[in-house]
Protein backbone atom coordinates (compact mmCIF):
# COMPACT_ATOMS: atom_id res chain seq x y z
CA UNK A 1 -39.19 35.87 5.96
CA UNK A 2 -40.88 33.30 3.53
CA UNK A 3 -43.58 32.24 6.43
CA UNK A 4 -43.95 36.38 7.13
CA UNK A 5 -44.65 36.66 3.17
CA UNK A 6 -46.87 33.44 3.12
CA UNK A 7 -49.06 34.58 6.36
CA UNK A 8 -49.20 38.30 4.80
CA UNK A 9 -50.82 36.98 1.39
CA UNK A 10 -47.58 36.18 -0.55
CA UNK A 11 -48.12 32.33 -1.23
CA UNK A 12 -47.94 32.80 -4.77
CA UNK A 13 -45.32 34.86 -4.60
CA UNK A 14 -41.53 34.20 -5.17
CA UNK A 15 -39.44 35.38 -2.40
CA UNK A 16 -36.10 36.92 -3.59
CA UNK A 17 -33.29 37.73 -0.86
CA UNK A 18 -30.20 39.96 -2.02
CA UNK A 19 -26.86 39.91 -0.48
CA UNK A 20 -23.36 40.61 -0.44
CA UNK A 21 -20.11 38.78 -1.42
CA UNK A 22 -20.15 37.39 2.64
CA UNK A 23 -23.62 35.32 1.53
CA UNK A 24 -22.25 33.90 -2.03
CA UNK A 25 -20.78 30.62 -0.32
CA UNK A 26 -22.21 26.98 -0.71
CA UNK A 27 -24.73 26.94 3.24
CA UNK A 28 -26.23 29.74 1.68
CA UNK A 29 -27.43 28.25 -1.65
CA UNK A 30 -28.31 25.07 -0.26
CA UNK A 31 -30.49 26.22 2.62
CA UNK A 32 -33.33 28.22 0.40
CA UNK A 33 -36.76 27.62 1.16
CA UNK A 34 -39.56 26.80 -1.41
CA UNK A 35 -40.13 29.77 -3.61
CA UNK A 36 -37.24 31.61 -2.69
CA UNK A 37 -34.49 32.63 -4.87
CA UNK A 38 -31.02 34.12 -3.43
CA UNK A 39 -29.34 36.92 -5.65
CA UNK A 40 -25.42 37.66 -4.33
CA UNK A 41 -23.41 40.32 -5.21
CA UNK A 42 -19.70 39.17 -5.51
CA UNK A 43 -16.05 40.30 -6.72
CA UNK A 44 -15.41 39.77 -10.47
CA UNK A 45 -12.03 37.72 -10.25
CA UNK A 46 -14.01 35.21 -7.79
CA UNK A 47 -14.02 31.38 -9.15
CA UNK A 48 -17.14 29.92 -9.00
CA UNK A 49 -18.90 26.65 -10.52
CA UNK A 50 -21.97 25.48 -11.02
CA UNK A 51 -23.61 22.36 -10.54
CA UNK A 52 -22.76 18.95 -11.99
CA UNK A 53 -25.43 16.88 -14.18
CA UNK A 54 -27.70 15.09 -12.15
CA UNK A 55 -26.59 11.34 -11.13
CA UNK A 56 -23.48 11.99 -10.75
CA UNK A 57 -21.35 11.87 -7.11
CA UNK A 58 -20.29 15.51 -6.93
CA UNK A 59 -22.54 18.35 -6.24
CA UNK A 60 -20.30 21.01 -8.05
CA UNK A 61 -19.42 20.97 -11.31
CA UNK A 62 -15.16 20.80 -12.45
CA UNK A 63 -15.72 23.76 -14.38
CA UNK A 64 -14.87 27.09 -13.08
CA UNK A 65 -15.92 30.18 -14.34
CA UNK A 66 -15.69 34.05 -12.98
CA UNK A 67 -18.45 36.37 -12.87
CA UNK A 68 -16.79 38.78 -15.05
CA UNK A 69 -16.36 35.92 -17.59
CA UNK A 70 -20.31 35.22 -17.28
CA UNK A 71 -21.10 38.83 -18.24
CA UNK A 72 -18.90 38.81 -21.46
CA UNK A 73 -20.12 35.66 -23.07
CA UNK A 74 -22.22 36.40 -25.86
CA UNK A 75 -23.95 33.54 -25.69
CA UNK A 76 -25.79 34.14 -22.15
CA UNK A 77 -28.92 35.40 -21.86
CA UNK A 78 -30.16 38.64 -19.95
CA UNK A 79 -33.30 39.60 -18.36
CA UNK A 80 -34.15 42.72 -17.45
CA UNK A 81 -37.07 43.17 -14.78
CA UNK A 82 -38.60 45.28 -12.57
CA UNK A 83 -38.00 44.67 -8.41
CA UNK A 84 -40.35 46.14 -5.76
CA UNK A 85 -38.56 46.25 -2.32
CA UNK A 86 -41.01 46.86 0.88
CA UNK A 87 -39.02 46.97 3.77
CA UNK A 88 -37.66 49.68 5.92
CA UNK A 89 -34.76 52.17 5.50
């Protein structure tokens, strides 16, 4: 899809995939291309974590967190923004 949006025009522009709880795993996150961001959909009581501070050994971070916990802290910042989808159907 990014070399379809590249050869169509779309170098410049950031490529944003949406999916369900069955793409929220760790292949999925690791294998995005340049200028690509992946936006998943998943259940509220799932643990998640993010990732740990650069030079370390681990790739994820010890903390855990839930989605539903992300949404009620006060201190995280929103964005609202518009989203144009192209395709079919």
């Amino acid at each position: 899809m990014r070399q379809e949006l590249d050869l169509a025009g779309g170098e410049k522009k950031i490529l944003v995939l949406a999916g369900d709880g069955s793409f929220c795993h760790r292949t999925c996150f690791r294998a995005r291309p340049d200028r690509t961001e992946l936006i998943c959909r998943t259940r509220k009581d799932a643990v998640l974590c993010g990732r740990t501070p650069e030079g370390g050994r681990r790739f994820y971070s010890t903390r855990k967190f839930t989605p539903a916990q992300v949404r009620q802290e006060e201190a995280q910042p929103w964005k609202q923004t518009k989203v144009f989808y192209g395709g079919k159907g």
